[in-house]
PDB file of N, CA and C in Angstrom:
ATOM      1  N   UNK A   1       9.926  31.132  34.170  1.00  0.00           N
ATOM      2  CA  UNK A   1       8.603  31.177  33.555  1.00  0.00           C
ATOM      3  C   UNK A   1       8.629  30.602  32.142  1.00  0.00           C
ATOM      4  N   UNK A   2       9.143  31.267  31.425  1.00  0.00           N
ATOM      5  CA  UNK A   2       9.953  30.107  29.910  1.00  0.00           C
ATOM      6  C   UNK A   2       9.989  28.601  29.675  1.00  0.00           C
ATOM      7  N   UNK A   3      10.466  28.506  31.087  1.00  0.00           N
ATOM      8  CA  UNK A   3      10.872  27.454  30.973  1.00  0.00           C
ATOM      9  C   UNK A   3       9.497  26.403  30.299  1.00  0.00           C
ATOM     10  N   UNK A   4       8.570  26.578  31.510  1.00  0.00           N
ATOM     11  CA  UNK A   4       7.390  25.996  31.901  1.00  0.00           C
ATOM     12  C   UNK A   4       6.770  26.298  30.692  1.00  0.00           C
ATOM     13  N   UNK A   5       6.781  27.296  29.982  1.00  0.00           N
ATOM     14  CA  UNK A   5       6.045  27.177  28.699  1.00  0.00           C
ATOM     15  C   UNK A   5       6.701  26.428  27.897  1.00  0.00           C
ATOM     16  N   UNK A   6       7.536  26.165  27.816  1.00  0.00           N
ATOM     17  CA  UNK A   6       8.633  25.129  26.853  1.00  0.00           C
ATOM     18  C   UNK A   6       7.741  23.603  27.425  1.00  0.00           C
ATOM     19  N   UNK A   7       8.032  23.431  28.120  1.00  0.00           N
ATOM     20  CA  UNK A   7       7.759  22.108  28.461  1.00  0.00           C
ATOM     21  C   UNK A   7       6.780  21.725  28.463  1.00  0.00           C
ATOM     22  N   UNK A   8       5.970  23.076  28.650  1.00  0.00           N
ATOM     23  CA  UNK A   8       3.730  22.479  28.226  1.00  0.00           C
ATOM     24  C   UNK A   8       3.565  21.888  27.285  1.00  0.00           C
ATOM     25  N   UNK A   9       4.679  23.256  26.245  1.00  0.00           N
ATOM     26  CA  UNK A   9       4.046  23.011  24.567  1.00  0.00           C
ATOM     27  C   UNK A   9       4.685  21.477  24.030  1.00  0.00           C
ATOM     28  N   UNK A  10       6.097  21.369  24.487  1.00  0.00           N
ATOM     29  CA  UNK A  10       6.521  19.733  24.159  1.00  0.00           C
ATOM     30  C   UNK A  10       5.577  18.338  24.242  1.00  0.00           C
ATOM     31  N   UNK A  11       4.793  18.851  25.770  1.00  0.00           N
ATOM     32  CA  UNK A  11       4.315  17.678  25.823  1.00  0.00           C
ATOM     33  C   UNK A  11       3.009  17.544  24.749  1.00  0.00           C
ATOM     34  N   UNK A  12       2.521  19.114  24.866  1.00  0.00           N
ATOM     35  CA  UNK A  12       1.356  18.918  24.239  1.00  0.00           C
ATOM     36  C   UNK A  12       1.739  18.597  22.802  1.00  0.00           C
ATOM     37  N   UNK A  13       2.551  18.947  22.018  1.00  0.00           N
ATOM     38  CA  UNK A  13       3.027  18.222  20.665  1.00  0.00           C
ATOM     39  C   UNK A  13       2.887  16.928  20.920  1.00  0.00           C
ATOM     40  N   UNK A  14       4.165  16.555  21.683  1.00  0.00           N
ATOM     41  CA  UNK A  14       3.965  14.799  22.129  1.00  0.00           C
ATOM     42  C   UNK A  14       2.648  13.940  22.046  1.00  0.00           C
ATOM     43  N   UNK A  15       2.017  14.831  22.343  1.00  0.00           N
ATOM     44  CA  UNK A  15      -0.048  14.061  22.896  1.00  0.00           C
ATOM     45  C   UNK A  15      -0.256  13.998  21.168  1.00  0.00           C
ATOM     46  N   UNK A  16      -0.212  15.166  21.042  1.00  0.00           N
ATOM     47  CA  UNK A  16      -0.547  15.156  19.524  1.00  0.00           C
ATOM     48  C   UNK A  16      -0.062  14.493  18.519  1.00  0.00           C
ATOM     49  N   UNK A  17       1.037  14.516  18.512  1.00  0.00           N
ATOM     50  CA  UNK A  17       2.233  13.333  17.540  1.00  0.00           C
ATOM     51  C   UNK A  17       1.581  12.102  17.841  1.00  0.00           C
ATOM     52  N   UNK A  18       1.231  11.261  19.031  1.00  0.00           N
ATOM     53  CA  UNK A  18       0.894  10.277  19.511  1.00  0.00           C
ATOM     54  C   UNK A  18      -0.521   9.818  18.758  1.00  0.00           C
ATOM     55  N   UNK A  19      -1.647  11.069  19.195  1.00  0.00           N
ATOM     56  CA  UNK A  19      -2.721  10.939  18.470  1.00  0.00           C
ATOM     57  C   UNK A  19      -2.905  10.391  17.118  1.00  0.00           C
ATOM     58  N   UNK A  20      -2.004  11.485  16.332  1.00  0.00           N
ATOM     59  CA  UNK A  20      -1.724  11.245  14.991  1.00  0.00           C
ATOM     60  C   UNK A  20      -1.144   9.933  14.712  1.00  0.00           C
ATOM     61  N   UNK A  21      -0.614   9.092  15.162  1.00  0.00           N
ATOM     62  CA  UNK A  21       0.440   8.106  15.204  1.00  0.00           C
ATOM     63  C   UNK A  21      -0.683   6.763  15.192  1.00  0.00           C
ATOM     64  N   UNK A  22      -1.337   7.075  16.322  1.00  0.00           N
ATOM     65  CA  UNK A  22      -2.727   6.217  16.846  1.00  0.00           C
ATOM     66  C   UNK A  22      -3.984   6.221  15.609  1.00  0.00           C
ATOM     67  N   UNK A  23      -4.156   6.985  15.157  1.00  0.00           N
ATOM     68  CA  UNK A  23      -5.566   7.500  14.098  1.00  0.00           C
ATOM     69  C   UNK A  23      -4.630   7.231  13.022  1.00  0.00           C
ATOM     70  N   UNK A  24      -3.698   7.121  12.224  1.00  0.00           N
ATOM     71  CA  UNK A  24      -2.994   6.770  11.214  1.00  0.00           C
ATOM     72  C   UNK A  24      -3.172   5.232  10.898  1.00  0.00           C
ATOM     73  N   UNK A  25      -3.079   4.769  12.187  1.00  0.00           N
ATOM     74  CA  UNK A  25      -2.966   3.140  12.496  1.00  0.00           C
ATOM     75  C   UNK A  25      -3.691   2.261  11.986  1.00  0.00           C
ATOM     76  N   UNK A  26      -5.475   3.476  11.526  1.00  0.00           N
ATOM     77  CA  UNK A  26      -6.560   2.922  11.576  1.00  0.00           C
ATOM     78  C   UNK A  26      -6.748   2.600  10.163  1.00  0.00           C
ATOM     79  N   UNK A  27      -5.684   3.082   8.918  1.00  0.00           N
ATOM     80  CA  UNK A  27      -6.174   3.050   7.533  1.00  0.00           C
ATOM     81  C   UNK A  27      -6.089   1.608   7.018  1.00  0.00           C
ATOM     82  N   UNK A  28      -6.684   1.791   5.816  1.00  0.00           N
ATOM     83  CA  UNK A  28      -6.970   0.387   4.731  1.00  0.00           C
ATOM     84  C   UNK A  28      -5.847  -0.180   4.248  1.00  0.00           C
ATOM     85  N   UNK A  29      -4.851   1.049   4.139  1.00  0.00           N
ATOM     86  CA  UNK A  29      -3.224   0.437   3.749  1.00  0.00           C
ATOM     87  C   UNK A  29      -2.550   0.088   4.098  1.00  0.00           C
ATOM     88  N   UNK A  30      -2.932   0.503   5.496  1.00  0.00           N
ATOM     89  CA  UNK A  30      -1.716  -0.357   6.082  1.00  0.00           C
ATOM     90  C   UNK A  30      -1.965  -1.773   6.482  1.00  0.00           C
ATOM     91  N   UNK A  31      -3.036  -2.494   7.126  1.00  0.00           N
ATOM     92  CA  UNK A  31      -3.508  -4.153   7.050  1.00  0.00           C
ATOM     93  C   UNK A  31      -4.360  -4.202   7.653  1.00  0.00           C
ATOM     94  N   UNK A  32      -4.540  -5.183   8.409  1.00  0.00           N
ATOM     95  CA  UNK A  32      -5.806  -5.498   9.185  1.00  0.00           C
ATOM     96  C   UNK A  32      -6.073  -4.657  10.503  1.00  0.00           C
ATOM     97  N   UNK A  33      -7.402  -4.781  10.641  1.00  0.00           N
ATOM     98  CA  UNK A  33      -7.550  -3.963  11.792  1.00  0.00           C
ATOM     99  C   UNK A  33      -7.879  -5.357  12.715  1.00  0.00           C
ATOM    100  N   UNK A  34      -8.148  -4.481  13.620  1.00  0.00           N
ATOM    101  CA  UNK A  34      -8.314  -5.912  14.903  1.00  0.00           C
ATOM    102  C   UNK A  34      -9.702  -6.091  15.248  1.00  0.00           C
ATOM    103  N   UNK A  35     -10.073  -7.395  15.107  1.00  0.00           N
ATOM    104  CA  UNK A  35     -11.230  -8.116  14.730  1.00  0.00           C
ATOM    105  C   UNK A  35     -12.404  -7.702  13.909  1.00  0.00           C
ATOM    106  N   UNK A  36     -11.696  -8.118  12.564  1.00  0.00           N
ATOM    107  CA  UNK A  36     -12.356  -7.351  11.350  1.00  0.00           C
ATOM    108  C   UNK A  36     -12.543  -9.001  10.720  1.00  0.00           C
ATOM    109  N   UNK A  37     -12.947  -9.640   9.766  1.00  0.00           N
ATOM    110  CA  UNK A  37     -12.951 -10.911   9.598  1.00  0.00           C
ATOM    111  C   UNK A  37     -12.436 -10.386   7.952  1.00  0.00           C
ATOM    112  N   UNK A  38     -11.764 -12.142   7.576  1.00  0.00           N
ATOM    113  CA  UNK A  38     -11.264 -11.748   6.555  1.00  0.00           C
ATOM    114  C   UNK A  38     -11.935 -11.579   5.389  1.00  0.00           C
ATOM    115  N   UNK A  39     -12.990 -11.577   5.412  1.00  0.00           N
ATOM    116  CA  UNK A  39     -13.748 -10.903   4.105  1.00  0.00           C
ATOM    117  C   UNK A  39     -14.178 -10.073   4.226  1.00  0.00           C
ATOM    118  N   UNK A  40     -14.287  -9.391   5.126  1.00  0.00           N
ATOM    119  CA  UNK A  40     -14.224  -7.669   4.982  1.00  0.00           C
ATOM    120  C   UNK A  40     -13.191  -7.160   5.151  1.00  0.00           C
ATOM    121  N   UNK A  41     -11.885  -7.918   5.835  1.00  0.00           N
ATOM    122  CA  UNK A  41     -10.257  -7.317   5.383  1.00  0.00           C
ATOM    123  C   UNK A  41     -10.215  -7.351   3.564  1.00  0.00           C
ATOM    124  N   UNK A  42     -10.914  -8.367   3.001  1.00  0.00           N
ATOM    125  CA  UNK A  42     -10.434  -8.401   1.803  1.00  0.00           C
ATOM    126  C   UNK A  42     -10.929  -7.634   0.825  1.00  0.00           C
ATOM    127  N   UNK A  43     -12.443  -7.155   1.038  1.00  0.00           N
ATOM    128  CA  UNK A  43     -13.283  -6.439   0.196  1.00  0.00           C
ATOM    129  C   UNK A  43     -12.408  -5.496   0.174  1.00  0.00           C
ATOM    130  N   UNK A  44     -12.398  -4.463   1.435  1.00  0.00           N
ATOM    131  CA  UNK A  44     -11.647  -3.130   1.868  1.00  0.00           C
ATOM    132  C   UNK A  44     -10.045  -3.069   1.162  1.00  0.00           C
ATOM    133  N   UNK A  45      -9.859  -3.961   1.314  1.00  0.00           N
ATOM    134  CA  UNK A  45      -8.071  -4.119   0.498  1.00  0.00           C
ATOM    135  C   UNK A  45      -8.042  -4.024  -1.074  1.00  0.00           C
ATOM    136  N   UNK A  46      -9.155  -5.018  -1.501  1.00  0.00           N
ATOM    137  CA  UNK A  46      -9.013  -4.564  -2.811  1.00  0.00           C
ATOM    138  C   UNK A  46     -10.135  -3.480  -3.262  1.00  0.00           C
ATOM    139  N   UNK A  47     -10.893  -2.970  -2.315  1.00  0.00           N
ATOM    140  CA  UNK A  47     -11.460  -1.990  -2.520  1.00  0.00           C
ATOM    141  C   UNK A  47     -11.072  -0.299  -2.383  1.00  0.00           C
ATOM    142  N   UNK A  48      -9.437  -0.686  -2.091  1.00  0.00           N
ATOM    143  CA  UNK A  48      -9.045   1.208  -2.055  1.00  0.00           C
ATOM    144  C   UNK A  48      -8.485   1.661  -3.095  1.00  0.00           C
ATOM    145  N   UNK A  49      -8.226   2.626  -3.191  1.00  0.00           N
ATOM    146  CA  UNK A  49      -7.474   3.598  -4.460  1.00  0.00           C
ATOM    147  C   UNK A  49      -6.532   3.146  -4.454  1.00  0.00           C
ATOM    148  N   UNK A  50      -5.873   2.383  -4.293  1.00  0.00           N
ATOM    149  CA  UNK A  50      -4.738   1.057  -4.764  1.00  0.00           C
ATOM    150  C   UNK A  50      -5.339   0.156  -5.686  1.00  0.00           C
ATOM    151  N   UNK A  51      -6.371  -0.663  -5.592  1.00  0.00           N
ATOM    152  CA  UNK A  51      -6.880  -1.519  -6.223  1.00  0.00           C
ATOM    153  C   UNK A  51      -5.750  -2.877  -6.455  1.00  0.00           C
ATOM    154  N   UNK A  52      -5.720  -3.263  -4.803  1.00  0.00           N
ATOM    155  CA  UNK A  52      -4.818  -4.569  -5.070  1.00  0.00           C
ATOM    156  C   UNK A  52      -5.088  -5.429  -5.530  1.00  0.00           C
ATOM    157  N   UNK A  53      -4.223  -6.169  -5.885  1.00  0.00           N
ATOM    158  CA  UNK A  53      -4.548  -7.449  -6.511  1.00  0.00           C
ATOM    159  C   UNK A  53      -5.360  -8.562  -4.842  1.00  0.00           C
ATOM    160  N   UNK A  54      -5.993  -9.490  -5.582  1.00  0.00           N
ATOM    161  CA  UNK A  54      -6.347 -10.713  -4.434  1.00  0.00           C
ATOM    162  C   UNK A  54      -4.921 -11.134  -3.674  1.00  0.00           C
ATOM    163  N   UNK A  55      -3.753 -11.654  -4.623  1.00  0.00           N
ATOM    164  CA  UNK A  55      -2.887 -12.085  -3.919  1.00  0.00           C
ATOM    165  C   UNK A  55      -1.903 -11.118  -2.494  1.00  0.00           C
ATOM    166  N   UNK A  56      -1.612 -10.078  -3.187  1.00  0.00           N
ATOM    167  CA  UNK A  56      -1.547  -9.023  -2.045  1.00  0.00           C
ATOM    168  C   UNK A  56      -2.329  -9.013  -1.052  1.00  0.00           C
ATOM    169  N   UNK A  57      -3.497  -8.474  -1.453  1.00  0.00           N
ATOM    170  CA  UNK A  57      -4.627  -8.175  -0.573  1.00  0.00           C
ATOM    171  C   UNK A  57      -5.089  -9.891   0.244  1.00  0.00           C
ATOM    172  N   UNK A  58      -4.752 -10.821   0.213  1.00  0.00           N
ATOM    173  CA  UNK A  58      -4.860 -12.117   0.715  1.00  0.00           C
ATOM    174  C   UNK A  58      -3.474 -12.094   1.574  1.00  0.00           C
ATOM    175  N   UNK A  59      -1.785 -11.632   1.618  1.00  0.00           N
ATOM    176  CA  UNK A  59      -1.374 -11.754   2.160  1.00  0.00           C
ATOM    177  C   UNK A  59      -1.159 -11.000   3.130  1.00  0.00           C
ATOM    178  N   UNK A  60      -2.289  -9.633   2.582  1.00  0.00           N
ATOM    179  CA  UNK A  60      -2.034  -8.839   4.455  1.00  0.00           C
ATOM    180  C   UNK A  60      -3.041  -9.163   5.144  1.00  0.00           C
ATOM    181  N   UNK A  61      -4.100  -9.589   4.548  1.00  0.00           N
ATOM    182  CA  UNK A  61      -5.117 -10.030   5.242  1.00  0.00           C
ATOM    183  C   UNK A  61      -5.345 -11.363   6.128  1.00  0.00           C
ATOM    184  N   UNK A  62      -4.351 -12.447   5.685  1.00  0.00           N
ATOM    185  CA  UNK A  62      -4.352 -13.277   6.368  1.00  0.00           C
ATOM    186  C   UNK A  62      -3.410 -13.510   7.549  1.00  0.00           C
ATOM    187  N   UNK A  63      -4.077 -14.275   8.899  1.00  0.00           N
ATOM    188  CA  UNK A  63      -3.366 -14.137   9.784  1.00  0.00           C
ATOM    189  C   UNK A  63      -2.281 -15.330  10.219  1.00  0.00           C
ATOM    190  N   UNK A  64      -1.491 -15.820  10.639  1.00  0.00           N
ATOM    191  CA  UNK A  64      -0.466 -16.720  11.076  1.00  0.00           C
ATOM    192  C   UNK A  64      -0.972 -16.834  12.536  1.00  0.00           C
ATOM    193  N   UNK A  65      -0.248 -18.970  12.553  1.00  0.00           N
ATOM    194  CA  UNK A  65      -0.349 -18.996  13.516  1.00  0.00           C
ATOM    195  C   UNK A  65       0.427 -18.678  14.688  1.00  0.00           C
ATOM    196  N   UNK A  66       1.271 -17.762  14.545  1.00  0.00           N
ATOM    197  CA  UNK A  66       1.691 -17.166  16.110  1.00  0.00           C
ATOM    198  C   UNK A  66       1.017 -15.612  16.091  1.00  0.00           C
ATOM    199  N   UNK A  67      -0.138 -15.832  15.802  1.00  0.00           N
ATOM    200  CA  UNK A  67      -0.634 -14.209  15.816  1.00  0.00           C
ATOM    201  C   UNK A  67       0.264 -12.919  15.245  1.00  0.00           C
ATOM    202  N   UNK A  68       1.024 -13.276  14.689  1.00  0.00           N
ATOM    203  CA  UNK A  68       2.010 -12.175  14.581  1.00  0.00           C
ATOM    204  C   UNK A  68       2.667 -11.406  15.232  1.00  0.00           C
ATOM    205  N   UNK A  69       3.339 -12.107  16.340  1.00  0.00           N
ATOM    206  CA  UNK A  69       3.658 -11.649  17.417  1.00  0.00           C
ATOM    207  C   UNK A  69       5.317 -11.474  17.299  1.00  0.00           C
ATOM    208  N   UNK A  70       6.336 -10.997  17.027  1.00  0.00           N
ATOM    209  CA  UNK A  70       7.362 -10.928  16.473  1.00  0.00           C
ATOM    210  C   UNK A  70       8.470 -11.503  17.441  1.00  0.00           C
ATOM    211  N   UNK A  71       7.965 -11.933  18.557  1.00  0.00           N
ATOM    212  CA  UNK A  71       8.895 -12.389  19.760  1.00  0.00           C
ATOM    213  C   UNK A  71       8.192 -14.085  20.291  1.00  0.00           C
ATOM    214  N   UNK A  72       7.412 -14.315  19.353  1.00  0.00           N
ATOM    215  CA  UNK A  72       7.016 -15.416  20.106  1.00  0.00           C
ATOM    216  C   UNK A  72       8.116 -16.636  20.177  1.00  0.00           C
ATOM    217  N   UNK A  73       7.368 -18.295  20.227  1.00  0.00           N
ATOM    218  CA  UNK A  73       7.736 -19.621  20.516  1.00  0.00           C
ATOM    219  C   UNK A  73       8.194 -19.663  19.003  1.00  0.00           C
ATOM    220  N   UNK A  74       6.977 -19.553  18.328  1.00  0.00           N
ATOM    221  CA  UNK A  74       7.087 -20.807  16.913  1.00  0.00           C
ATOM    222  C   UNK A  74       7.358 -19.644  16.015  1.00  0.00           C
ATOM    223  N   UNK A  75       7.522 -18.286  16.035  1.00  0.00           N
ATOM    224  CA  UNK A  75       8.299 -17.364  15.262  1.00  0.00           C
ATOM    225  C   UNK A  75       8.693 -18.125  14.208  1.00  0.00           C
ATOM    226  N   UNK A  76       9.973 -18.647  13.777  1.00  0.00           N
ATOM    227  CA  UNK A  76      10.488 -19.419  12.861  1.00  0.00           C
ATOM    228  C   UNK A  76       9.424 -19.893  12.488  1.00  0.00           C
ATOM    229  N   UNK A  77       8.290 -20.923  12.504  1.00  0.00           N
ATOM    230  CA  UNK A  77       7.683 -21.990  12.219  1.00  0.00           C
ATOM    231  C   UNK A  77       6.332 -21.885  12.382  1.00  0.00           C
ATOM    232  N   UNK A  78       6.192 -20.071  12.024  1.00  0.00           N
ATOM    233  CA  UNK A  78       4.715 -19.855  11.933  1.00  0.00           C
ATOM    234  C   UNK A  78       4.038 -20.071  10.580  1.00  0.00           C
ATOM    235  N   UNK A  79       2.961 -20.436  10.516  1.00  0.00           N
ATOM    236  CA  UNK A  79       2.535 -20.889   8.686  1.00  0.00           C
ATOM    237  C   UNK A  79       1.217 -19.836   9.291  1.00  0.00           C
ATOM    238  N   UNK A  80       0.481 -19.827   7.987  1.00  0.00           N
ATOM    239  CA  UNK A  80      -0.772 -19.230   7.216  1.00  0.00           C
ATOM    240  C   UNK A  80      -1.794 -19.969   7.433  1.00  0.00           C
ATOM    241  N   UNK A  81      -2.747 -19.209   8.350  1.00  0.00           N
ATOM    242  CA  UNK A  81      -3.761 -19.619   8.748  1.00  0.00           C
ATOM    243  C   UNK A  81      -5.061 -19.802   7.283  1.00  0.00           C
ATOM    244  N   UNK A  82      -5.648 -21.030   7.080  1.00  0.00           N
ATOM    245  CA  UNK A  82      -6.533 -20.521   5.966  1.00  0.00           C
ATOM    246  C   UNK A  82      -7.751 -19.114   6.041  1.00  0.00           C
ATOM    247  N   UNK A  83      -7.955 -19.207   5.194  1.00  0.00           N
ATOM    248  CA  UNK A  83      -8.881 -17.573   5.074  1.00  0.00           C
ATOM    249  C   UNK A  83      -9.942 -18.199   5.414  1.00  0.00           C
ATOM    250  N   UNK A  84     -11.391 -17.362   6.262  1.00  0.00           N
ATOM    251  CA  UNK A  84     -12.124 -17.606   6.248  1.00  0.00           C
ATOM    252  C   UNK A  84     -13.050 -16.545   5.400  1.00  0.00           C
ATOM    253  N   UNK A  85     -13.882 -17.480   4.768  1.00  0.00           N
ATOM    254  CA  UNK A  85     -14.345 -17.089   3.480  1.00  0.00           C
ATOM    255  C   UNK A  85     -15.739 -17.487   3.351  1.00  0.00           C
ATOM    256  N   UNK A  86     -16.921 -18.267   4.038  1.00  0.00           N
ATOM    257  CA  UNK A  86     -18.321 -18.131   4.200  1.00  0.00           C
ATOM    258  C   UNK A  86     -18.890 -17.379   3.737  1.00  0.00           C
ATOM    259  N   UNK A  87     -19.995 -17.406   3.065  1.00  0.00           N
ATOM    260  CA  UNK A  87     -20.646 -16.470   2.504  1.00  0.00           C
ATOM    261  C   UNK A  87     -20.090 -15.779   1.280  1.00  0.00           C
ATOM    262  N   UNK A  88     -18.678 -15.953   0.868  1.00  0.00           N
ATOM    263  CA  UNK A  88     -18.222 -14.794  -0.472  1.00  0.00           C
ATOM    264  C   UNK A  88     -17.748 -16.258  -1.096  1.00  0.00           C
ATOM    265  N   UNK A  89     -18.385 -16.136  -2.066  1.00  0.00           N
ATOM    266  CA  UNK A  89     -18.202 -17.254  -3.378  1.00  0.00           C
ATOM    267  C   UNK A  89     -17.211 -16.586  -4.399  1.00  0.00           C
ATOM    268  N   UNK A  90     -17.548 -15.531  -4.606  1.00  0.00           N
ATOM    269  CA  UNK A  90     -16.201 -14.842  -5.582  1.00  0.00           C
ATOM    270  C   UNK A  90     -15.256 -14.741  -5.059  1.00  0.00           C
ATOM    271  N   UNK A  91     -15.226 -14.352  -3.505  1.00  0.00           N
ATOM    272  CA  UNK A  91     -13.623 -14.540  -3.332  1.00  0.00           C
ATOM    273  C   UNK A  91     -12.938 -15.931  -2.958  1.00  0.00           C
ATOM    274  N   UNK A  92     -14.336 -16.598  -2.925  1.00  0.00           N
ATOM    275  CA  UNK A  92     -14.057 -18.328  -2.924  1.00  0.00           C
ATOM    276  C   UNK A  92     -13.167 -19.143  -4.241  1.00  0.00           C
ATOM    277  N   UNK A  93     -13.501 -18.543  -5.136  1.00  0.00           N
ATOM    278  CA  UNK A  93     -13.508 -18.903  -6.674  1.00  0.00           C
ATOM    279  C   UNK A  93     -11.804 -18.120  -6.854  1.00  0.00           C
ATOM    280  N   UNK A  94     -11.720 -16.750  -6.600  1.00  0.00           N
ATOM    281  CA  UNK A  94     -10.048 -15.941  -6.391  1.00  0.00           C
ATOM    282  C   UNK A  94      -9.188 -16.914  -5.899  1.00  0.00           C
ATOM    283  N   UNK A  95      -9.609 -17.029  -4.623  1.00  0.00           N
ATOM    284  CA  UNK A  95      -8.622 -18.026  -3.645  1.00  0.00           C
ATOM    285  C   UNK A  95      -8.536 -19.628  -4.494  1.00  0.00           C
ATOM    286  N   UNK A  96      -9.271 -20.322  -4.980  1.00  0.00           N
ATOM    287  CA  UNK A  96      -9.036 -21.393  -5.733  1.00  0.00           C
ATOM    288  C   UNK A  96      -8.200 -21.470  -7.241  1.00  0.00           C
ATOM    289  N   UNK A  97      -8.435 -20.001  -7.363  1.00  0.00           N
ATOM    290  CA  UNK A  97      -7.405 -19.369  -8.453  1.00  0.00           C
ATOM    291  C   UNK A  97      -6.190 -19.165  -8.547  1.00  0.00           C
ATOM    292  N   UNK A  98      -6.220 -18.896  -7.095  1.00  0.00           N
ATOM    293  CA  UNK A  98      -4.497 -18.051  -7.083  1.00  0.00           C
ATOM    294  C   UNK A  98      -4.021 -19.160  -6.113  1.00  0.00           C
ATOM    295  N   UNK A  99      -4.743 -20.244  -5.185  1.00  0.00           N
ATOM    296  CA  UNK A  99      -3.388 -21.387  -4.483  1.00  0.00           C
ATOM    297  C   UNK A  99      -3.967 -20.980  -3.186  1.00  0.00           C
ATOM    298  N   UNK A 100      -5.016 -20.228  -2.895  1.00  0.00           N
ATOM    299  CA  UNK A 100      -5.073 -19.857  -0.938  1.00  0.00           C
ATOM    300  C   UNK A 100      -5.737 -20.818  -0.374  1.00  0.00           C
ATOM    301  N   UNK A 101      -5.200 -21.127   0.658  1.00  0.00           N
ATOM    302  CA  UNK A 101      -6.142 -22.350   1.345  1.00  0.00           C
ATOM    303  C   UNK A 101      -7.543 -21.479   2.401  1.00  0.00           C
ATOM    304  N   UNK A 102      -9.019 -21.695   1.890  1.00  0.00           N
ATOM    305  CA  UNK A 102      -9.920 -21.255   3.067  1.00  0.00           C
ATOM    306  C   UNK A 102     -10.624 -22.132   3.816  1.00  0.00           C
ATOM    307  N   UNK A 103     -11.605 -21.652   4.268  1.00  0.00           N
ATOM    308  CA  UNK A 103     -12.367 -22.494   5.122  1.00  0.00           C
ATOM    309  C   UNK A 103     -13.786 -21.830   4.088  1.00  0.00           C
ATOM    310  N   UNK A 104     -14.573 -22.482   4.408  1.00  0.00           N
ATOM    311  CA  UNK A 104     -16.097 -22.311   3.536  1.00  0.00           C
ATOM    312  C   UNK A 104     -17.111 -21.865   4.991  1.00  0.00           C
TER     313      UNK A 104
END
């Protein structure tokens, strides 16, 4: 009978650890979320209680061309996709500041 209670409560930790693991995933600090565009990756980046700089906040925000996939083809010989940047003139004006290549 023990036993079986042992092994409920494991899993149910497990679910939970997992949860937590999953909903953690979702914050501003750690990078991009998935299909967020990069000027609202960038507002949000330099908009948290960090207060990053553009250049930081431009290199988690921008994506490469092997998607970031850590096993791909062109791994070695992935470069930096330009930012897309439409509509935000100030962060148009940052990026011409600091060296980022965008798209308008």
């Amino acid at each position: 009978m023990k036993l079986k209670i042992v092994e409920r409560m494991s899993a149910r930790l497990g679910l939970l650890a997992c949860g937590l693991v999953m909903v953690c995933g979702c914050t501003a600090e750690i990078g991009r979320k998935p299909f967020e565009s990069d000027v609202t990756c960038l507002r949000e980046q330099m908009g948290t209680t960090m207060q990053l700089s553009f250049p930081i906040a431009a290199n988690t925000c921008q994506r490469m061309s092997d998607h970031n996939f850590v096993f791909s083809k062109n791994h070695k010989h992935a470069e930096p996709l330009p930012l897309k940047l439409r509509g935000a003139p100030d962060l148009q004006k940052m990026a011409d500041e600091y060296g980022y290549s965008y798209t308008k």
